[in-house]
Protein backbone atom coordinates (compact mmCIF):
# COMPACT_ATOMS: atom_id res chain seq x y z
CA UNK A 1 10.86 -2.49 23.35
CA UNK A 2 9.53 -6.07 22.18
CA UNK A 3 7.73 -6.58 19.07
CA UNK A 4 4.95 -7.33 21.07
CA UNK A 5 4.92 -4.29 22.78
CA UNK A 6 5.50 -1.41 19.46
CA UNK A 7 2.06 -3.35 18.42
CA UNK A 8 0.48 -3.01 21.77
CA UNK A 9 1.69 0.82 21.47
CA UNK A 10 0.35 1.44 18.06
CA UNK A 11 -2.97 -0.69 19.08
CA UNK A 12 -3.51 2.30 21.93
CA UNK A 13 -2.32 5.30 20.08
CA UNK A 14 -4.61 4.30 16.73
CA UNK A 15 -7.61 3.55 18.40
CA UNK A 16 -7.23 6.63 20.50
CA UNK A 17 -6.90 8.95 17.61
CA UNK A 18 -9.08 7.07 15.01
CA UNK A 19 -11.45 9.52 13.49
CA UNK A 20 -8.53 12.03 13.23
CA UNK A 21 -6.98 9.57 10.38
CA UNK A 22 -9.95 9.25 9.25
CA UNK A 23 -10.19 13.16 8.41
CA UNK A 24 -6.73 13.76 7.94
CA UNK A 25 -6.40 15.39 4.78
CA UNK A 26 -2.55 14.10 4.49
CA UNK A 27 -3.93 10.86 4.59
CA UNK A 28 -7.87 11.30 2.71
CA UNK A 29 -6.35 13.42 -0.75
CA UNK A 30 -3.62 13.75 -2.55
CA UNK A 31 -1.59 13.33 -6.45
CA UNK A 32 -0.20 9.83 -4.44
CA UNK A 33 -3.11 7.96 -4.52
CA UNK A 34 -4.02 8.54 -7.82
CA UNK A 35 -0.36 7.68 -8.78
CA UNK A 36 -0.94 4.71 -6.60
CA UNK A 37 -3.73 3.71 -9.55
CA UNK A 38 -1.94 4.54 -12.16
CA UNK A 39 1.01 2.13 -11.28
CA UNK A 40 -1.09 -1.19 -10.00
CA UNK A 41 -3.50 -0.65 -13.55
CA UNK A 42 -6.46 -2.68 -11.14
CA UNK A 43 -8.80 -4.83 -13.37
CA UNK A 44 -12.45 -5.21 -12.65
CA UNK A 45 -12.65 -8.67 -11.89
CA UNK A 46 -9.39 -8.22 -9.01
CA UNK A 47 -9.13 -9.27 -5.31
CA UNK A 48 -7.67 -6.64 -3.45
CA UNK A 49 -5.80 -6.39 0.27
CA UNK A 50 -5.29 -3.29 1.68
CA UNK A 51 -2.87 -4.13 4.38
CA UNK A 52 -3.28 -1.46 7.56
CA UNK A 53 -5.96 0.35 6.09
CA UNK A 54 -6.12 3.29 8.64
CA UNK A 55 -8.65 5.47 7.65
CA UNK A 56 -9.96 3.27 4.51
CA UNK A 57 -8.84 5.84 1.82
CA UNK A 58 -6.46 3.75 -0.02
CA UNK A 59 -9.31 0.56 -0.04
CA UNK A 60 -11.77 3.64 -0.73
CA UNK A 61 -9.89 4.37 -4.00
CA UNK A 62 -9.28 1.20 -5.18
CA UNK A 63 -13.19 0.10 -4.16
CA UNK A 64 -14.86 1.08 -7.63
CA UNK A 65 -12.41 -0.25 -9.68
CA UNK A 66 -12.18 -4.02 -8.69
CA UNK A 67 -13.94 -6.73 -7.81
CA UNK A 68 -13.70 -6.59 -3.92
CA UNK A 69 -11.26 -5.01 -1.69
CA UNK A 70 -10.36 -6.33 1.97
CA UNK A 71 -9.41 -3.42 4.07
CA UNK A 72 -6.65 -5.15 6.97
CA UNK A 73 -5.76 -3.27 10.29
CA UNK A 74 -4.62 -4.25 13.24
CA UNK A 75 -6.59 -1.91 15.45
CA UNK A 76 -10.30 -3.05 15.63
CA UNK A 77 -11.36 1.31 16.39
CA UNK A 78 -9.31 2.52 13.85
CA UNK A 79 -11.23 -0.68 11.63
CA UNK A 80 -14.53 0.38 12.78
CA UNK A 81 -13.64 3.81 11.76
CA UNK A 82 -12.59 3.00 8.48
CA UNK A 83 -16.09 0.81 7.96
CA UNK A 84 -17.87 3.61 8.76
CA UNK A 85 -16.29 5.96 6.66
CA UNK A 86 -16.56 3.60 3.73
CA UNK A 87 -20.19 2.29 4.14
CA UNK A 88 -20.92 6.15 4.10
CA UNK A 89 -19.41 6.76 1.22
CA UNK A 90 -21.69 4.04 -0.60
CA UNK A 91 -18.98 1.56 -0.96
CA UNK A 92 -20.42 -2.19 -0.40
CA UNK A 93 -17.27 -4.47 -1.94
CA UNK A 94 -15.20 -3.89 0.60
CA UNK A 95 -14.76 -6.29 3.69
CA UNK A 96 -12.96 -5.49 6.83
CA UNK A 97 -10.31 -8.31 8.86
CA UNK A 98 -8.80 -6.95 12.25
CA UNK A 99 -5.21 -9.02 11.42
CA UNK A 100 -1.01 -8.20 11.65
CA UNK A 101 0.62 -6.93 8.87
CA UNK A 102 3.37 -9.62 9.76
CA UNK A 103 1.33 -12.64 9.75
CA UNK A 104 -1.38 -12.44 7.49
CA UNK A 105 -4.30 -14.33 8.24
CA UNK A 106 -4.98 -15.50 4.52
CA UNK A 107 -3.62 -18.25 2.49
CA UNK A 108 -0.97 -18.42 -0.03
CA UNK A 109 -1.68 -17.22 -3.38
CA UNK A 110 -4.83 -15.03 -2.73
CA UNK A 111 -4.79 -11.83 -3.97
CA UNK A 112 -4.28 -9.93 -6.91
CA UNK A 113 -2.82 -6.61 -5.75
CA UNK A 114 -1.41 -5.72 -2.01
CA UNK A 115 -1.44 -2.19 -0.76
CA UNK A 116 -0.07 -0.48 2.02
CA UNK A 117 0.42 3.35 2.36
CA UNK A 118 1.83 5.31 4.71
CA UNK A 119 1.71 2.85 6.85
CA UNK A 120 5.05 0.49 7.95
CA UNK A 121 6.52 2.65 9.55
CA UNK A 122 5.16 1.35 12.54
CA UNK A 123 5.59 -2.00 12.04
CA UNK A 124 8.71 -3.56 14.30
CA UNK A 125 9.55 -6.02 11.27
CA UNK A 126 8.85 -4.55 8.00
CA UNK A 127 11.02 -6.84 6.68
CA UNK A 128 8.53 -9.74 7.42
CA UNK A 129 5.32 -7.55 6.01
CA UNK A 130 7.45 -7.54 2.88
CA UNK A 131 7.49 -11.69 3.28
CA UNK A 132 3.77 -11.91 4.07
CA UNK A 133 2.21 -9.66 1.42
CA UNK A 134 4.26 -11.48 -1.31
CA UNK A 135 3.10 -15.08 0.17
CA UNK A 136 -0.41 -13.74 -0.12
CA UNK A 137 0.07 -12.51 -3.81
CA UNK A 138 -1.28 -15.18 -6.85
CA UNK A 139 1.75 -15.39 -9.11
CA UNK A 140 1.92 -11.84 -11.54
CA UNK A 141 0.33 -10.30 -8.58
CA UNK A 142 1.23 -6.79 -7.58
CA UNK A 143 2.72 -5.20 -4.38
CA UNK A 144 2.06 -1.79 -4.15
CA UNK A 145 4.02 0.20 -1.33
CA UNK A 146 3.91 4.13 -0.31
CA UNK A 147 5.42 4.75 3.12
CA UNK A 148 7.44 7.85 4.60
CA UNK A 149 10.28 7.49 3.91
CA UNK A 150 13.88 9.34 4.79
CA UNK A 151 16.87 10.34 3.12
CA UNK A 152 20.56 7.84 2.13
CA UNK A 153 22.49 9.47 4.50
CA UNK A 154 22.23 7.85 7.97
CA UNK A 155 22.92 10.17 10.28
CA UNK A 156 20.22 12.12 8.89
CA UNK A 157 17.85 9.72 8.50
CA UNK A 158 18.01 9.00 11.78
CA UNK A 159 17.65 12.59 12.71
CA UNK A 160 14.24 12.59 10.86
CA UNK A 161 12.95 9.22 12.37
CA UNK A 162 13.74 10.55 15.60
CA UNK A 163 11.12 14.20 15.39
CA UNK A 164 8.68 11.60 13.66
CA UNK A 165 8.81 9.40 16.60
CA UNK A 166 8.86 12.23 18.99
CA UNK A 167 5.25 13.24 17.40
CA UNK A 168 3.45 9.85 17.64
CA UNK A 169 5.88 7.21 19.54
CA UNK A 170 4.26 4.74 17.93
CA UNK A 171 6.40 4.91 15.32
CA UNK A 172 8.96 2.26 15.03
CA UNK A 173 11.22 3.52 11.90
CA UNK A 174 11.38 4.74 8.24
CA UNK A 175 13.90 3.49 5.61
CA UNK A 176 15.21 4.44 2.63
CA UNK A 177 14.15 3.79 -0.96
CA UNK A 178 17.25 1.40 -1.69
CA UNK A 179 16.63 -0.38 1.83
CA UNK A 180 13.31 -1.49 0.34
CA UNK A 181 14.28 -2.14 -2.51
CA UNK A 182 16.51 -4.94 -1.05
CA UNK A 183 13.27 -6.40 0.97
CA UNK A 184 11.30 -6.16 -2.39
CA UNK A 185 14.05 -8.52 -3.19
CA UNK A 186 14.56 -10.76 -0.48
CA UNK A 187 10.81 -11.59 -0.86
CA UNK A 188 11.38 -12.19 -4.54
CA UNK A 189 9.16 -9.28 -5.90
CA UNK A 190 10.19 -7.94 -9.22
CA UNK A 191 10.85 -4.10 -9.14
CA UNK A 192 8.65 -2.45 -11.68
CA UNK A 193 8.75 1.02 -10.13
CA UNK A 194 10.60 3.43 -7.37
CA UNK A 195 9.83 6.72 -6.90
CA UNK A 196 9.58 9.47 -4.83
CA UNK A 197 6.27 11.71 -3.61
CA UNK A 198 7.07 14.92 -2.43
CA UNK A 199 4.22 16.76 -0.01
CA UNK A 200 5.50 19.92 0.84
CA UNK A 201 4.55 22.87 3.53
CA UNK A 202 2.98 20.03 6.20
CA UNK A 203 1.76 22.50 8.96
CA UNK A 204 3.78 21.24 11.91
CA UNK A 205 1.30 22.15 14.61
CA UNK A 206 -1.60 20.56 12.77
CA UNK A 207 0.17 17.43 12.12
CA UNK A 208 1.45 17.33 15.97
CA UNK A 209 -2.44 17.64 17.28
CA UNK A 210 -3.26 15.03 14.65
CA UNK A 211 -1.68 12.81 17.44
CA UNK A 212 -3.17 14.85 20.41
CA UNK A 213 0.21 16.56 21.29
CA UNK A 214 0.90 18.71 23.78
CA UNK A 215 1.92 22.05 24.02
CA UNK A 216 5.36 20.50 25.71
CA UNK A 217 5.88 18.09 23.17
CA UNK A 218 5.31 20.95 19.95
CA UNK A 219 7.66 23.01 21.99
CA UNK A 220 10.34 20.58 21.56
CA UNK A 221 9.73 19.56 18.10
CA UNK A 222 9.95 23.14 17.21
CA UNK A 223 13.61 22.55 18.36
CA UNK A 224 14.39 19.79 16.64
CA UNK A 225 13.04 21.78 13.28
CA UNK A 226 15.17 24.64 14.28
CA UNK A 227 18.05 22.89 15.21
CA UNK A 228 17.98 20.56 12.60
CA UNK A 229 21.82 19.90 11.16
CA UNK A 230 22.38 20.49 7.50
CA UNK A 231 21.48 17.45 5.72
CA UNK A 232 18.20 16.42 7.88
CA UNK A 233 17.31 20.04 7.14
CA UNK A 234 17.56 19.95 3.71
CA UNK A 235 15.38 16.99 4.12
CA UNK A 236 12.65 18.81 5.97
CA UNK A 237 12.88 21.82 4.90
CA UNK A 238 11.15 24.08 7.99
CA UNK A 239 9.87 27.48 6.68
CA UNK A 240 9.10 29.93 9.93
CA UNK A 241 10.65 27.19 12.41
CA UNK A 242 9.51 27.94 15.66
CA UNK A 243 6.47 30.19 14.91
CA UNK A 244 2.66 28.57 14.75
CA UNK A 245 3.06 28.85 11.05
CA UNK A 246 6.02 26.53 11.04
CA UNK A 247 5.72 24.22 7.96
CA UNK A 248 8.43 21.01 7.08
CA UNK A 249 7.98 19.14 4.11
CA UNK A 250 6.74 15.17 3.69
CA UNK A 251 8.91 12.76 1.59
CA UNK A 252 7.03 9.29 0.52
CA UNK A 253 8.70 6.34 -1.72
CA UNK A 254 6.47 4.73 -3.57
CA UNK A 255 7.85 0.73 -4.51
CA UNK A 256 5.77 -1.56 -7.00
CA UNK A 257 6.77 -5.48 -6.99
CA UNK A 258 5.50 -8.68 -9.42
CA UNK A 259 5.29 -11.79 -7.61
């Protein structure tokens, strides 16, 4: 599939299922967000870029705390979703710019602090994001990442890419913390901070229909949970695999970069 076409893909699938991001609680709540804070330290007077906003939680949290946030996603529903989440929420310094993660429609030395979360997954070249959103940074800015991410060894991470993209095939793939690391430096971003999040006991079934699933489609990543081999298991760690109940836990890294 052409880069073109995992865009066109993600395009449909977001503005299809908009509103559900916006009330996902996965993606609305959470310690990660206010670790997200903690680590970029925004100032008052700041220019912010939240790059694929989805829902507008991340530009929602950073909102009060800086000068004016621009909330970036590539799916003009899933943008008009996010607006009028935030506008509800009383929130009038943020603007909104439909725009590609991997060309950024804003010049050179912009902003002070780039965000993404759980977002680049779907992008076809994160290794260009990583390129744009330091372009866009003023020198000292900050680059603050959070995506899923998936385990060193590859076999397994592979296994774990594969039952995410069986769930919403609009997801293109996951690395590993070291793997970003290395784009971090390609793109000459200093690394301040790695880390893993940890969200544990994701409720499999709830988190399928999140992407409208079918029956079908739950029935085979039931499989895939029970079947997992050892090391992807450990990874996910299924409780009551096959069962309604079945739960699998969430992994995030979390990567901060100077310019």
């Amino acid at each position: 599939m052409s880069d073109s076409d995992v865009k066109a893909q993600a395009q449909e699938r977001f503005g299809q299922f908009a509103q559900g991001y916006v009330e996902s609680k996965g993606h609305a709540s959470g310690d990660d967000l206010e670790r997200l804070v903690e680590l970029a330290q925004p100032h008052p007077d700041w220019l912010v870029l939240d790059i694929a906003t989805g829902g507008g939680h991340t530009a929602l949290k950073f909102a009060p705390l800086v000068g004016q946030v621009i909330a970036l996603d590539l799916t003009p529903k899933m943008l008009e979703a996010a607006r009028t989440f935030i506008l509800g929420k009383g929130r009038t310094n943020v603007a909104f710019t439909v725009g590609d993660a991997e060309q950024l429609p804003f010049a050179s030395n912009t902003f002070d602090l780039v965000t993404s979360r759980i977002a680049p997954h779907h992008f076809p070249n994160c290794w260009q994001f990583v390129q744009e959103a330091a372009r866009v940074l003023k020198p000292g800015g900050v680059f603050v990442l959070e995506d899923n991410t998936v385990p060193d060894d590859e076999r397994a991470a592979r296994y774990v890419d594969a039952f995410e993209r069986l769930r919403d095939p609009s997801h293109h793939r996951m690395y590993a913390g070291y793997e970003w690391q290395g784009m971090f430096l390609d793109a000459g971003l200093q690394d301040e901070a790695s880390e893993l999040a940890h969200k544990p006991d994701s409720n499999m079934v709830q988190w399928a229909k999140v992407q409208g699933q079918t029956d079908d489609v739950i029935d085979r990543l039931q499989v895939m949970l029970v079947q997992a081999p050892e090391a992807a298991r450990e990874w996910l760690n299924p409780h009551a695999a096959g069962t309604v109940d079945a739960t699998f836990d969430h992994h995030y890294v979390i990567m901060v970069g100077r310019k």
